[in-house]
Protein backbone atom coordinates (compact mmCIF):
# COMPACT_ATOMS: atom_id res chain seq x y z
CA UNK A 1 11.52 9.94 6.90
CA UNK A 2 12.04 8.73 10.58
CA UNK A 3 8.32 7.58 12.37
CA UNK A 4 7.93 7.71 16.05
CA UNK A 5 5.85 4.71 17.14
CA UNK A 6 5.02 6.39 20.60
CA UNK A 7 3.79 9.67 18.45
CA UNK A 8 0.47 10.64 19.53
CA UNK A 9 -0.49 10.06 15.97
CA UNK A 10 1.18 7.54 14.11
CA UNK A 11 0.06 7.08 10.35
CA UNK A 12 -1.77 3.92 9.93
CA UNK A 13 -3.78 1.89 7.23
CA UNK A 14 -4.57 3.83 3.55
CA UNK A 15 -2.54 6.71 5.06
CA UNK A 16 0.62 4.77 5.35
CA UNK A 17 0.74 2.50 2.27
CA UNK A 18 0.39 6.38 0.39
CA UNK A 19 3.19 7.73 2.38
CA UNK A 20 5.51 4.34 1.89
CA UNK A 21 4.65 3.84 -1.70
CA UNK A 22 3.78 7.80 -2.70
CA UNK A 23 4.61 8.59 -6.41
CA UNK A 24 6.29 11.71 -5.73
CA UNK A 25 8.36 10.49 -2.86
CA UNK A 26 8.12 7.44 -2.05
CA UNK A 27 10.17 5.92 0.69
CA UNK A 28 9.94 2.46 -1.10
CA UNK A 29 10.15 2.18 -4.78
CA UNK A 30 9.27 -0.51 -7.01
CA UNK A 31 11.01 0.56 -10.55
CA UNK A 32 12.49 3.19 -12.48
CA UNK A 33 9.77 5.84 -11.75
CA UNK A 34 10.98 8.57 -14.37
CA UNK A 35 9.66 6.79 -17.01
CA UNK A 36 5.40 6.76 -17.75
CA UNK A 37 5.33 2.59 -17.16
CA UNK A 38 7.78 2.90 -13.73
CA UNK A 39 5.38 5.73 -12.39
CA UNK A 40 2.40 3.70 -13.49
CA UNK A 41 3.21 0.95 -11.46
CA UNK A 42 4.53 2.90 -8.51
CA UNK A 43 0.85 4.27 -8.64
CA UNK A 44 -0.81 0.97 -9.23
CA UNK A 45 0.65 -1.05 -6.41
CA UNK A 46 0.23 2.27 -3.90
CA UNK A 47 -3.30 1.89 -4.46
CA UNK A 48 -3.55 -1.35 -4.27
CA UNK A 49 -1.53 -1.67 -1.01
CA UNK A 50 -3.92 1.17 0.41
CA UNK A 51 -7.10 -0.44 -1.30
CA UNK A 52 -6.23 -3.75 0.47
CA UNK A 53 -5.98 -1.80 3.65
CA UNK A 54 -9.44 -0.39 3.36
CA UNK A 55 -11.31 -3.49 1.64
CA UNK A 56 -9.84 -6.00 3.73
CA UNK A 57 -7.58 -5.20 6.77
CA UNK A 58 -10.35 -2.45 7.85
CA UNK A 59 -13.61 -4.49 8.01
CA UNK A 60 -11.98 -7.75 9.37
CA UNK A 61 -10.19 -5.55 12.09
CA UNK A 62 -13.14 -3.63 13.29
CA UNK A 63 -15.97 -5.94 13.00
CA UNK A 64 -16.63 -9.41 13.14
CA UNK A 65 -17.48 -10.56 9.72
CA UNK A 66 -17.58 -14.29 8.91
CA UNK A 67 -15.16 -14.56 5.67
CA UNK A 68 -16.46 -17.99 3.13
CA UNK A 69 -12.83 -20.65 2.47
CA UNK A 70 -12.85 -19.39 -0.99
CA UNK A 71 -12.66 -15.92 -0.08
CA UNK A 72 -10.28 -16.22 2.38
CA UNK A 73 -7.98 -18.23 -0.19
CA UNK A 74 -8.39 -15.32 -2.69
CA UNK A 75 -7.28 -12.67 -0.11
CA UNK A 76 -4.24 -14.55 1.09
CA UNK A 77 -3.36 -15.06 -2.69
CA UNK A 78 -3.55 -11.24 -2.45
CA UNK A 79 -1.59 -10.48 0.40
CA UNK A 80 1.09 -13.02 -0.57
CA UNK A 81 1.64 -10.69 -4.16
CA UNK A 82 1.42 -7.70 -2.93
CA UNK A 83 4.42 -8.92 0.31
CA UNK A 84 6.08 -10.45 -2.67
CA UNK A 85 6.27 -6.98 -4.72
CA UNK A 86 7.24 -5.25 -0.79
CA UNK A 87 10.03 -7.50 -0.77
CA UNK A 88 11.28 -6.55 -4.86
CA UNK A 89 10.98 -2.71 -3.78
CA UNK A 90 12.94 -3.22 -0.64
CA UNK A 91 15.82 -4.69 -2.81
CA UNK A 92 15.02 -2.24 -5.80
CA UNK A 93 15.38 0.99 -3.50
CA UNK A 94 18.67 -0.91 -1.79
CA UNK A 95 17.37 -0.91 1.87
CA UNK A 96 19.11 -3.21 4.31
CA UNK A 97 16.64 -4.77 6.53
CA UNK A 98 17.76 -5.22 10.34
């Protein structure tokens, strides 16, 4: 799959996590998906990405909401495992990155 970032419509947010990380056809896989446990966590981590997306990308970026230390700490905690399991599918699904 080949996106055009000058598109009229270029997916974005929840939309593109499922597309990236999609069970069925993922462009980015994290395991073995033919077994239950590999599809399990290609579905786990799919919705995760897209529920951090929604939960916290979405509200920060389109309002201005005050976010407590401790919060903020638990979010980049977040982030930082879910860029560190990004970084195991790129190598799992052998993509060279430029």
């Amino acid at each position: 799959m080949k996106l055009n970032p000058t598109a009229t419509k270029v997916p974005d947010g929840q939309a593109v996590m499922n597309t990236v990380f999609s069970d069925n056809a993922p462009l980015l896989e994290f395991c073995d998906r033919l077994t239950e446990t590999g599809s399990n966590i290609q579905k786990g981590y799919m919705q995760m990405l897209a529920g951090a997306m929604s939960a916290l990308r979405n509200p920060k970026a389109h309002a201005n909401i005050t976010i407590a230390k401790d919060d903020a700490m638990r979010r980049l905690m977040f982030a930082s495992m879910l860029m560190y399991k990004i970084d195991e599918a790129v190598k799992y699904s052998c993509i060279e990155e430029k």
